[in-house]
PDB file of N, CA and C in Angstrom:
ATOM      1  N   UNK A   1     -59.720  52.443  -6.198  1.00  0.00           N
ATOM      2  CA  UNK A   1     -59.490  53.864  -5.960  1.00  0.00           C
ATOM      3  C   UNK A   1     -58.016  54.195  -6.187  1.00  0.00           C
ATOM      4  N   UNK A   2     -57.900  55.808  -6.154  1.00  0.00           N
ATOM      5  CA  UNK A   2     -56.415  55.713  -6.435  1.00  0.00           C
ATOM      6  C   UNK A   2     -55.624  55.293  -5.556  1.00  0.00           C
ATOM      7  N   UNK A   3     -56.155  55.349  -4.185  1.00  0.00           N
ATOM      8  CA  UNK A   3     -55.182  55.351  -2.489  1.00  0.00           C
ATOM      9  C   UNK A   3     -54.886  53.771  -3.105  1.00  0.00           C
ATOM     10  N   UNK A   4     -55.976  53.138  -3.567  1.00  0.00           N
ATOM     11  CA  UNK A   4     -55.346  51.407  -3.356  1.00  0.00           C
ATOM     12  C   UNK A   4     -54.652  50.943  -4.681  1.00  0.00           C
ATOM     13  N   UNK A   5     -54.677  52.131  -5.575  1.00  0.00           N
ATOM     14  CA  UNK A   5     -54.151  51.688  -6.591  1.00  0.00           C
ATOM     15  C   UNK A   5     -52.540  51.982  -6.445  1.00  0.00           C
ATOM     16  N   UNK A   6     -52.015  53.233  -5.437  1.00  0.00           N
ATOM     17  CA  UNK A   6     -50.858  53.771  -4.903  1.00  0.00           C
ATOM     18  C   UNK A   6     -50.277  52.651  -3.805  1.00  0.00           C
ATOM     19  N   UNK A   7     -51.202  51.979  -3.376  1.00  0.00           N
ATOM     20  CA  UNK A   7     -51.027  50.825  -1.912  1.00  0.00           C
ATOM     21  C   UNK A   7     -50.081  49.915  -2.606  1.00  0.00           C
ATOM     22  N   UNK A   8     -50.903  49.053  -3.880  1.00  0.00           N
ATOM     23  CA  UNK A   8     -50.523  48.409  -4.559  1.00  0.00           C
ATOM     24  C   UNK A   8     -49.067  48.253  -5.361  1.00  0.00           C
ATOM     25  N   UNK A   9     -48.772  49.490  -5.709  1.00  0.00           N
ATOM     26  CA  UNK A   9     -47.275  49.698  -6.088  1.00  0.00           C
ATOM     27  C   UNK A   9     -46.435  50.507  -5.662  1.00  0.00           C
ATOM     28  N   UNK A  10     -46.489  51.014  -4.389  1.00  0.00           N
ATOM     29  CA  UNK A  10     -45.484  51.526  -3.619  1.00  0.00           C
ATOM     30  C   UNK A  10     -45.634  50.660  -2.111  1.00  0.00           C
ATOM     31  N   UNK A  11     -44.333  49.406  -2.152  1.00  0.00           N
ATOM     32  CA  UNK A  11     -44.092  49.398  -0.916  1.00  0.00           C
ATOM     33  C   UNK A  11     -44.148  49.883   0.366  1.00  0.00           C
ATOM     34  N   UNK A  12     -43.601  51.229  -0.108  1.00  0.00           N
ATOM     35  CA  UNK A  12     -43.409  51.576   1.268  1.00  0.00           C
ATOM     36  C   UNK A  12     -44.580  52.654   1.572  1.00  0.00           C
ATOM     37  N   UNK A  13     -45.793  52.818   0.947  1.00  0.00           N
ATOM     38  CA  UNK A  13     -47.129  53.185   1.381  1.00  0.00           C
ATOM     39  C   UNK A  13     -47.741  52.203   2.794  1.00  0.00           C
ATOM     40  N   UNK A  14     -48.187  53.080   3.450  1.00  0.00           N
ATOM     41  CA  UNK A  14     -48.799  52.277   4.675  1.00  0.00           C
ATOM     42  C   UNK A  14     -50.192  52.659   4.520  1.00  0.00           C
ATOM     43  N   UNK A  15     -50.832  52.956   5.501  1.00  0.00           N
ATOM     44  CA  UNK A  15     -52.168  53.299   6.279  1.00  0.00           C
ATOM     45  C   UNK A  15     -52.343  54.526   5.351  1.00  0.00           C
ATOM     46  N   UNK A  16     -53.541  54.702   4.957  1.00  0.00           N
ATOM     47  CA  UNK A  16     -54.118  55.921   4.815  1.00  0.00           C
ATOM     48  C   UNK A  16     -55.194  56.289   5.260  1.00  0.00           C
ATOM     49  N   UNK A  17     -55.551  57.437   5.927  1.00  0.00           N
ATOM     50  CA  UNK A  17     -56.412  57.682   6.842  1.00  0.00           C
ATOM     51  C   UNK A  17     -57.217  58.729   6.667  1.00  0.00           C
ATOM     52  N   UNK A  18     -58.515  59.274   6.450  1.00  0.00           N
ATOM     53  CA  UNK A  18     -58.858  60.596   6.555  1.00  0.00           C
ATOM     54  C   UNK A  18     -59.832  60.980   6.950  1.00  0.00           C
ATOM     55  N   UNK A  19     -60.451  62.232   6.780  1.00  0.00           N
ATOM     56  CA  UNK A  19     -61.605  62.613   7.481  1.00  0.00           C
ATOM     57  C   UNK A  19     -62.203  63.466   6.465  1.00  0.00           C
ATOM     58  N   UNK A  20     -62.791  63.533   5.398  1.00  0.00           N
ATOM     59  CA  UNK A  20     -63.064  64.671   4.122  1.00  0.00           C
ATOM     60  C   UNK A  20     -61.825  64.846   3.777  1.00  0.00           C
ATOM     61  N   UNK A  21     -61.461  65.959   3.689  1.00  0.00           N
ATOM     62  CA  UNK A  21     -60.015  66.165   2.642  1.00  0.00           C
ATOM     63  C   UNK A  21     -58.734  66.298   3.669  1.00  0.00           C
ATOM     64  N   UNK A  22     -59.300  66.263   4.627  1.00  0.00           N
ATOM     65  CA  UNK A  22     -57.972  65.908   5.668  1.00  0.00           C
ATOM     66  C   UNK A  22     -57.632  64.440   5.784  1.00  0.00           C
ATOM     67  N   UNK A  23     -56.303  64.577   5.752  1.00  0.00           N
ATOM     68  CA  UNK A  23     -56.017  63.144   5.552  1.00  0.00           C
ATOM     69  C   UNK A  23     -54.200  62.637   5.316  1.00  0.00           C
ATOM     70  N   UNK A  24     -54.099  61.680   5.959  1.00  0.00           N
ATOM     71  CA  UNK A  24     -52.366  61.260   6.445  1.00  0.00           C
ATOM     72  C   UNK A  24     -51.779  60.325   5.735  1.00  0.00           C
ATOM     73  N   UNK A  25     -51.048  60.098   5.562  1.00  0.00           N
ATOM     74  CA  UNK A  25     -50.441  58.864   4.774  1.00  0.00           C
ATOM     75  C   UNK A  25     -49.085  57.903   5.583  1.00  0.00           C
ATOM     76  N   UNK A  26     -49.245  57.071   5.706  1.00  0.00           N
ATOM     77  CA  UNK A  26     -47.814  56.572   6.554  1.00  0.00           C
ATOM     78  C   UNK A  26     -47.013  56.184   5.863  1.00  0.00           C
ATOM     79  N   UNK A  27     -45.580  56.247   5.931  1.00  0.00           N
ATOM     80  CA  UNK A  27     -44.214  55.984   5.162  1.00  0.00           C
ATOM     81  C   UNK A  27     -43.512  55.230   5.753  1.00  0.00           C
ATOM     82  N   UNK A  28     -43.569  53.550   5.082  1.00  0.00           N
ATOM     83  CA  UNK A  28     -43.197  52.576   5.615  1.00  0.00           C
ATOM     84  C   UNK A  28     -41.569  52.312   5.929  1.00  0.00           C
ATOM     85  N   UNK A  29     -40.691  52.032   6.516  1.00  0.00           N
ATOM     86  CA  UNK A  29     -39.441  51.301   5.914  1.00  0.00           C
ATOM     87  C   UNK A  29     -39.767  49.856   6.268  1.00  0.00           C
ATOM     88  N   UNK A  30     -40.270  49.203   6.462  1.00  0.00           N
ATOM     89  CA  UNK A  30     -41.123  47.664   6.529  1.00  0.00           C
ATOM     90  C   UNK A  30     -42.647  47.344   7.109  1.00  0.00           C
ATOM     91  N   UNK A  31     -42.937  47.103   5.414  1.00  0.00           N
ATOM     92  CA  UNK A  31     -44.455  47.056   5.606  1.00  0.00           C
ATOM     93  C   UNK A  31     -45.054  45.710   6.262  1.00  0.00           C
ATOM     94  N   UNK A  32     -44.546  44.927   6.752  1.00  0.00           N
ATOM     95  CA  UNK A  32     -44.436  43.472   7.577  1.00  0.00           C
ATOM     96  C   UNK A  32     -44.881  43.847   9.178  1.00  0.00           C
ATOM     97  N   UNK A  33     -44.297  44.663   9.501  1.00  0.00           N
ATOM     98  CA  UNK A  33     -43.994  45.253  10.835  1.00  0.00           C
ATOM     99  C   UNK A  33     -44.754  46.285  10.980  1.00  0.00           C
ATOM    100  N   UNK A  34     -44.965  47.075   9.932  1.00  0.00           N
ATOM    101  CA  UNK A  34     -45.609  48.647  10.199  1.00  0.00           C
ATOM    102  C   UNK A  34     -44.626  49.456  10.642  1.00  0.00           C
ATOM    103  N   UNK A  35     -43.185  49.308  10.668  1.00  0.00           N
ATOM    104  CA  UNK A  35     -41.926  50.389  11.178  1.00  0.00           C
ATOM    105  C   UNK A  35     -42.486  51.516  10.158  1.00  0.00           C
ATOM    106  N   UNK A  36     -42.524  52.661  10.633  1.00  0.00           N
ATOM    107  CA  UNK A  36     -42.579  53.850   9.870  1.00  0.00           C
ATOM    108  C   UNK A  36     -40.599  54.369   9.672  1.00  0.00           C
ATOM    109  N   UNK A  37     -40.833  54.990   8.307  1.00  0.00           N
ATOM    110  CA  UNK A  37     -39.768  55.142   7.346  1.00  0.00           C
ATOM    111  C   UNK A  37     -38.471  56.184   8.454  1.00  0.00           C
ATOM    112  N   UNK A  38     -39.297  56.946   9.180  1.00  0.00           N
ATOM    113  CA  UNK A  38     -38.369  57.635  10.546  1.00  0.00           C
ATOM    114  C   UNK A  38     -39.220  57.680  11.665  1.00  0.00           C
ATOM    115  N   UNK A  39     -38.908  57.189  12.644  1.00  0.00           N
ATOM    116  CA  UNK A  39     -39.399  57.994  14.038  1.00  0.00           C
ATOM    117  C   UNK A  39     -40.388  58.890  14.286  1.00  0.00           C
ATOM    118  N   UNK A  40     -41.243  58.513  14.784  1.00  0.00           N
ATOM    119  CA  UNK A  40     -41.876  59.844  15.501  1.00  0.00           C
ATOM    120  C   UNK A  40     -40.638  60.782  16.484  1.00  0.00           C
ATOM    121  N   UNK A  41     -40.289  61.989  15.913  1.00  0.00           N
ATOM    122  CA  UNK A  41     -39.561  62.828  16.784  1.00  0.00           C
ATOM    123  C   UNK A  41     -38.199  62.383  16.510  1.00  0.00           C
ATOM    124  N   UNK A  42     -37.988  62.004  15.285  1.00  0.00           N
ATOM    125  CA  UNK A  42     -37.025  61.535  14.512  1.00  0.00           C
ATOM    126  C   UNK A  42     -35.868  63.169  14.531  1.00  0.00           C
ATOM    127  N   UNK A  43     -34.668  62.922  14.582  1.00  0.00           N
ATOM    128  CA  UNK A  43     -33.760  63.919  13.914  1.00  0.00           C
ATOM    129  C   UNK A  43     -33.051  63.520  13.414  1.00  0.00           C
ATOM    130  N   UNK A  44     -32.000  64.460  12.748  1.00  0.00           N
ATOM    131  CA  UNK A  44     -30.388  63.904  12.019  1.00  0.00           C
ATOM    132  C   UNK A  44     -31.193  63.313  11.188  1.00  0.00           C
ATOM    133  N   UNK A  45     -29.997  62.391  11.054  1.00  0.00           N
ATOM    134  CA  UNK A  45     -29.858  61.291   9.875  1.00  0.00           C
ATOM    135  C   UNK A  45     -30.980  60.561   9.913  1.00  0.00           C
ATOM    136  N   UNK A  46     -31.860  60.208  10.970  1.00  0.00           N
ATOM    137  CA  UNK A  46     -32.932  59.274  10.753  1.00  0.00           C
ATOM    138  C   UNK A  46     -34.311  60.263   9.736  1.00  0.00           C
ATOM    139  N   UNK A  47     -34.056  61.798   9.257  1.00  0.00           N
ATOM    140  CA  UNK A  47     -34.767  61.939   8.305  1.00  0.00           C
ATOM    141  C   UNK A  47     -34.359  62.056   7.207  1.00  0.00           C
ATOM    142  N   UNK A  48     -33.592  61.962   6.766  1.00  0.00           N
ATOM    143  CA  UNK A  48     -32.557  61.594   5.351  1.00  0.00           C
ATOM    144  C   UNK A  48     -33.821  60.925   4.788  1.00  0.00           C
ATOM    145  N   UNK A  49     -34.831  60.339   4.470  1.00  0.00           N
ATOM    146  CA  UNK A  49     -35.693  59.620   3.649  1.00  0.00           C
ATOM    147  C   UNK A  49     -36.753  60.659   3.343  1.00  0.00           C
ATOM    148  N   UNK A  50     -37.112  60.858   4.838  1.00  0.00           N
ATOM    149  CA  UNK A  50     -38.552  62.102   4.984  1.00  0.00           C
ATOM    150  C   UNK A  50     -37.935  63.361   3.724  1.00  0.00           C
ATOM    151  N   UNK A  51     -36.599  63.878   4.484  1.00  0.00           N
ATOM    152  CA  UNK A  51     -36.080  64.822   3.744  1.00  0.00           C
ATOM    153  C   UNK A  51     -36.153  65.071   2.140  1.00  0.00           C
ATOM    154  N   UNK A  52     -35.645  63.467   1.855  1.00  0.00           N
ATOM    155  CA  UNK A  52     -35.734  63.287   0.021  1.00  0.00           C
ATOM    156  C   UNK A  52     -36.843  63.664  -0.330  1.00  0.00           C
ATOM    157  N   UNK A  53     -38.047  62.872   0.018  1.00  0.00           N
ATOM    158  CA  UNK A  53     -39.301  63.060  -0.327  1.00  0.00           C
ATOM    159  C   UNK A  53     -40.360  64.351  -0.073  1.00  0.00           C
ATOM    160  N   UNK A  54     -40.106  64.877   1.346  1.00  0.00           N
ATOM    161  CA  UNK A  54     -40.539  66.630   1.244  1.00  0.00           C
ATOM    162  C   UNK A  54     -39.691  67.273   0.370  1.00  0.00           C
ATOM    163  N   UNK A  55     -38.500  67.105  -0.354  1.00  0.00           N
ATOM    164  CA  UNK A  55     -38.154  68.129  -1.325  1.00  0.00           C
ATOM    165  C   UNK A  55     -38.346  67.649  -2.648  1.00  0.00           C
ATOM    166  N   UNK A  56     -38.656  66.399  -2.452  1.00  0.00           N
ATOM    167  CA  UNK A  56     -39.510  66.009  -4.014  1.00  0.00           C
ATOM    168  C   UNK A  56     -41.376  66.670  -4.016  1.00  0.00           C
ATOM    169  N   UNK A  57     -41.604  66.669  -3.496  1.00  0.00           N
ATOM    170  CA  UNK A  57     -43.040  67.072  -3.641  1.00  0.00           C
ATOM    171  C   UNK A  57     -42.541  68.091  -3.891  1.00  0.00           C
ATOM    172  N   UNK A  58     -42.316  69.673  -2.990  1.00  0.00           N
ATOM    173  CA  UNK A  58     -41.850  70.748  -3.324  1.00  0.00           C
ATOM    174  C   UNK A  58     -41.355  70.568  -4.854  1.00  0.00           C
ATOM    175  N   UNK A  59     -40.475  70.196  -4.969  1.00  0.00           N
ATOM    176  CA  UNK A  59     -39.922  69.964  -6.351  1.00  0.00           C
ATOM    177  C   UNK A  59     -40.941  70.369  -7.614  1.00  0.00           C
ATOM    178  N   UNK A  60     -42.166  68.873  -7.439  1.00  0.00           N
ATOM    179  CA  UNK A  60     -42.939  68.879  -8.182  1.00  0.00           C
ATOM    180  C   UNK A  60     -44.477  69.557  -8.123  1.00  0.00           C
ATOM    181  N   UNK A  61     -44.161  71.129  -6.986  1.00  0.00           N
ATOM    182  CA  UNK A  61     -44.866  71.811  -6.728  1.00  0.00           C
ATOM    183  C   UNK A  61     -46.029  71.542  -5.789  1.00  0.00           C
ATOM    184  N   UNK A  62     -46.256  70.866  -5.089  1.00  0.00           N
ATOM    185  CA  UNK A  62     -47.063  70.511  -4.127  1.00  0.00           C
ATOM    186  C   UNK A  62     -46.410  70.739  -3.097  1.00  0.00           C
ATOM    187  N   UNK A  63     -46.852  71.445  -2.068  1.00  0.00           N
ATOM    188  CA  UNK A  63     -47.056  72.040  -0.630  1.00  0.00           C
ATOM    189  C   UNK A  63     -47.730  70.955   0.302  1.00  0.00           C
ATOM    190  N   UNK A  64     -47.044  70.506   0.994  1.00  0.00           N
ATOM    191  CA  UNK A  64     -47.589  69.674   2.192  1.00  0.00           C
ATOM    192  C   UNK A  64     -46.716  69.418   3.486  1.00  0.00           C
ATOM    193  N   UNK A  65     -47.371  69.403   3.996  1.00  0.00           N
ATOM    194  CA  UNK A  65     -46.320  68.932   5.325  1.00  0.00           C
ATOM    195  C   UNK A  65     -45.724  67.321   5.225  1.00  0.00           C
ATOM    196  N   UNK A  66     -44.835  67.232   4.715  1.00  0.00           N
ATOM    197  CA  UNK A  66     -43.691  65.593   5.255  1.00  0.00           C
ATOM    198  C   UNK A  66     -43.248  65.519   6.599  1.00  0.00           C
ATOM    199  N   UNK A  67     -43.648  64.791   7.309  1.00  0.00           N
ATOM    200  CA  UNK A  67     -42.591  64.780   8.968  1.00  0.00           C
ATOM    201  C   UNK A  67     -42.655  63.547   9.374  1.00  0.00           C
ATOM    202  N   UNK A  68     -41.333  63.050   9.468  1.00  0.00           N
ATOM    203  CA  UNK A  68     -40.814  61.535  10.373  1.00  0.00           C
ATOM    204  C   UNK A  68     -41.560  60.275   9.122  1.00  0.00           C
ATOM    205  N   UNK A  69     -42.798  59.777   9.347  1.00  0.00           N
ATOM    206  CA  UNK A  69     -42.633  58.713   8.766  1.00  0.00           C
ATOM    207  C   UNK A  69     -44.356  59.049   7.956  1.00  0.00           C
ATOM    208  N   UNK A  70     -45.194  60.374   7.962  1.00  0.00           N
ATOM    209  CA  UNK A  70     -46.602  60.953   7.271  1.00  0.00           C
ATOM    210  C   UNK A  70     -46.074  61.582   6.185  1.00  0.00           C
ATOM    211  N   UNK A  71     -46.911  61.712   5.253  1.00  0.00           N
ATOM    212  CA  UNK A  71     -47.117  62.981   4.467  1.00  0.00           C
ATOM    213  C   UNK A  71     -48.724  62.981   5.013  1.00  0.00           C
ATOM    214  N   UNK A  72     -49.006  64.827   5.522  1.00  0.00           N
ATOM    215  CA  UNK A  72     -50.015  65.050   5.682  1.00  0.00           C
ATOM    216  C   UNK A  72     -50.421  65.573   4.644  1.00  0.00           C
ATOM    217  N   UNK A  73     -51.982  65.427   4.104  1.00  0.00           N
ATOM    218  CA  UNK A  73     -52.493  65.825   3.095  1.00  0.00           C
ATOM    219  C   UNK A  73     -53.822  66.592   3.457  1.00  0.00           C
ATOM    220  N   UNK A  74     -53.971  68.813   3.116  1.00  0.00           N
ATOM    221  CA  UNK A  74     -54.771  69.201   3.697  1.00  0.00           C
ATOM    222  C   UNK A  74     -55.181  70.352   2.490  1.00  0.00           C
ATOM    223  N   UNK A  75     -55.525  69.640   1.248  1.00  0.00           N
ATOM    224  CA  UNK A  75     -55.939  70.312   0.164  1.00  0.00           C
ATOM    225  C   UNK A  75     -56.763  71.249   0.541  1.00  0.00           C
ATOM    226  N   UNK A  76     -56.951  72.672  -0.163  1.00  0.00           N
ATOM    227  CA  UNK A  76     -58.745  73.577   0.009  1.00  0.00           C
ATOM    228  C   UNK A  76     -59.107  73.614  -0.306  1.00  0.00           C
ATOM    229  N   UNK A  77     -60.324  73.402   0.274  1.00  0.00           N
ATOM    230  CA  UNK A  77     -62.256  72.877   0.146  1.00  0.00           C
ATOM    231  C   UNK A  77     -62.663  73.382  -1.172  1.00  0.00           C
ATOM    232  N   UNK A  78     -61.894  74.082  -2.012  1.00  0.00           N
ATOM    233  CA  UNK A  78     -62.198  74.393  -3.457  1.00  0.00           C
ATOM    234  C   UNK A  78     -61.527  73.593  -4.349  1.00  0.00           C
ATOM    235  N   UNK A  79     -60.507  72.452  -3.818  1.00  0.00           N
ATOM    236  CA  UNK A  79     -60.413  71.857  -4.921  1.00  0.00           C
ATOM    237  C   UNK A  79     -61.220  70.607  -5.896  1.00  0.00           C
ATOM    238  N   UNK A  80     -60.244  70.255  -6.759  1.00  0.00           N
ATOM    239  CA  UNK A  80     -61.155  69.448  -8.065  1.00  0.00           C
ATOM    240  C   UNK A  80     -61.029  68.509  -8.226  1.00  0.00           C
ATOM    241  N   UNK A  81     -61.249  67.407  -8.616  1.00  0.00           N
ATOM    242  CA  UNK A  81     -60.899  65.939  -8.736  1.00  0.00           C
ATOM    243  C   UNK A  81     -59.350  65.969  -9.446  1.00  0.00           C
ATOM    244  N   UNK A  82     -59.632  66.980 -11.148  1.00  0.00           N
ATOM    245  CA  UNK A  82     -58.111  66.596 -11.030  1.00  0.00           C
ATOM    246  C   UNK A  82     -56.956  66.785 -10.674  1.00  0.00           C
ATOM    247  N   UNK A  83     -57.337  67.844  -9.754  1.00  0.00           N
ATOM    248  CA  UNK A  83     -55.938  68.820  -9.064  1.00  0.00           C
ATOM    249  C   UNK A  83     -56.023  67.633  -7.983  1.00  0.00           C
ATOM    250  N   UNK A  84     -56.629  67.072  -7.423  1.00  0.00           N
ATOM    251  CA  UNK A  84     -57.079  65.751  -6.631  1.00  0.00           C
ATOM    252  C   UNK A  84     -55.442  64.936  -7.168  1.00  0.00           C
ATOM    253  N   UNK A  85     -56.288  64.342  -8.340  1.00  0.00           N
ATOM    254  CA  UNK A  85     -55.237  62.831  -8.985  1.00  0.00           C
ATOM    255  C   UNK A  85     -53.742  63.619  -9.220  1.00  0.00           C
ATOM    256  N   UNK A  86     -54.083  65.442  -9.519  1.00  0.00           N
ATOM    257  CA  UNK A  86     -52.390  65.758  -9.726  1.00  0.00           C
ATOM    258  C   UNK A  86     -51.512  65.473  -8.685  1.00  0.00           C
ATOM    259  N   UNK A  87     -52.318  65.686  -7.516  1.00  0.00           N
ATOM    260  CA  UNK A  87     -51.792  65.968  -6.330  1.00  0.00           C
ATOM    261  C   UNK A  87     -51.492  64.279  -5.871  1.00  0.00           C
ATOM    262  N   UNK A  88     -52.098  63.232  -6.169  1.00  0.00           N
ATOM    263  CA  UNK A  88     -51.633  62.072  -5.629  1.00  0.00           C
ATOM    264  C   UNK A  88     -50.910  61.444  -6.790  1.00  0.00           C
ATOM    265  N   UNK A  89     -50.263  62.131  -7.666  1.00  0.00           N
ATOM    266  CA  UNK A  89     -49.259  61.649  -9.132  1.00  0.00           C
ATOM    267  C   UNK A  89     -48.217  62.325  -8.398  1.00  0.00           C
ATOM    268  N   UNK A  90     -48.223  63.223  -7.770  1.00  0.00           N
ATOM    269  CA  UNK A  90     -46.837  63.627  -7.249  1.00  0.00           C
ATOM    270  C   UNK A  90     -46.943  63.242  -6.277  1.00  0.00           C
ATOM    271  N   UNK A  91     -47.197  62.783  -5.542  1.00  0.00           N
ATOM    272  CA  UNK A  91     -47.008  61.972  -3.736  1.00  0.00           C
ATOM    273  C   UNK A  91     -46.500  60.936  -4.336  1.00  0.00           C
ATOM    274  N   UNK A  92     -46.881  60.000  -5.144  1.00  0.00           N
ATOM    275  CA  UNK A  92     -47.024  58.205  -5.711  1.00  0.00           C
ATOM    276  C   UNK A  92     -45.517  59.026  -6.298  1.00  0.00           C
ATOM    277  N   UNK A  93     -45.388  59.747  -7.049  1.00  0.00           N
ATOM    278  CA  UNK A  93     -43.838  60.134  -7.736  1.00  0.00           C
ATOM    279  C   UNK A  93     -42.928  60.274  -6.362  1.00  0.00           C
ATOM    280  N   UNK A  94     -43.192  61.079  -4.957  1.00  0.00           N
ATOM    281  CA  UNK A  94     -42.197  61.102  -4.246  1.00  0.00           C
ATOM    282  C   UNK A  94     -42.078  59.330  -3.511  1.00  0.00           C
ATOM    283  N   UNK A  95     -43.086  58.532  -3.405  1.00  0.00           N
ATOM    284  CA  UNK A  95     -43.201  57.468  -2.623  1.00  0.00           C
ATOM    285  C   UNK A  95     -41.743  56.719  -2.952  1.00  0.00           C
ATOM    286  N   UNK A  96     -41.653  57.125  -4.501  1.00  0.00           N
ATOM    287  CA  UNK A  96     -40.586  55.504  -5.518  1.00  0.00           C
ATOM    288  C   UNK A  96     -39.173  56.089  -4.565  1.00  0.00           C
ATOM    289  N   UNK A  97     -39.138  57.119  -3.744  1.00  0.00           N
ATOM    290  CA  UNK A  97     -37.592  57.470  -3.298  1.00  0.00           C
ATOM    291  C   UNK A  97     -37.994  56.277  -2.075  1.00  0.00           C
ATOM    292  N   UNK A  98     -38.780  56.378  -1.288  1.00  0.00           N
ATOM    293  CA  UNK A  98     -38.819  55.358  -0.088  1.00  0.00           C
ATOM    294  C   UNK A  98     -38.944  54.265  -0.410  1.00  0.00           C
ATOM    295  N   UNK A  99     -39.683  54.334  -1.662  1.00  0.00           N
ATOM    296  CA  UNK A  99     -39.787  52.469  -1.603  1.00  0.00           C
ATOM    297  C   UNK A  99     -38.453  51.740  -2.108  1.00  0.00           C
ATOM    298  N   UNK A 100     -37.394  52.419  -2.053  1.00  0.00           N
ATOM    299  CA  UNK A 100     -35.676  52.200  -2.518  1.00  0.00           C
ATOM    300  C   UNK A 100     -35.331  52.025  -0.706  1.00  0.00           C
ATOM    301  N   UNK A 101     -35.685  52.163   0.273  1.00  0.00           N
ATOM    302  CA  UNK A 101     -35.616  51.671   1.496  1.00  0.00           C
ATOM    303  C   UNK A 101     -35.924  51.170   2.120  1.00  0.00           C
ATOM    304  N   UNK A 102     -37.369  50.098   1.666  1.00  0.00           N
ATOM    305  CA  UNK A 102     -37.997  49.614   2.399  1.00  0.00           C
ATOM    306  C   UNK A 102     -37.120  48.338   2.044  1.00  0.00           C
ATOM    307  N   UNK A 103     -37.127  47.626   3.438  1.00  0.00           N
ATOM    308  CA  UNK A 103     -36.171  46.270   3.571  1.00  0.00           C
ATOM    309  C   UNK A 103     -37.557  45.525   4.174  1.00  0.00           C
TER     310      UNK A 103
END
């Protein structure tokens, strides 16, 4: 699938989780441990990573919520498979900024 094909070459991909088209993604900074990439309830400087990557999606036009160490993913019920794979070509495009932090 694509989630395991994204697992596979982004480090710092964790857990993915969902329920139909709702669905979370975790942002590793060590995938050994499961440390997520910031804090739950993270501020300052500990989102400097989250930050890069919510303004890369934006960037590459996708709308989602980034916070602390998720990207939440909450597409509508009208979408298509390939607005689907567009939408996880630009997540897998913001991932390569975190996976430059995962130690």
């Amino acid at each position: 699938t694509k989630i395991e094909e994204m697992r596979s070459k982004h480090p710092s991909m964790g857990a993915f989780r969902n329920t139909g088209l709702l669905g979370c993604l975790d942002i590793l900074k060590n995938k050994t441990t499961g440390e997520l990439i910031a804090p739950y309830n993270a501020s300052g400087d500990d989102l400097k990573v989250t930050n890069l990557i919510a303004a890369k999606v934006r960037e590459l036009g996708l709308y989602t919520f980034v916070r602390w160490g998720y990207i939440f993913i909450a597409p509508p019920l009208c979408i298509n498979e390939k607005q689907i794979d567009e939408g996880l070509a630009i997540i897998s495009q913001a991932l390569s900024i975190a996976d430059e932090y995962v130690v």
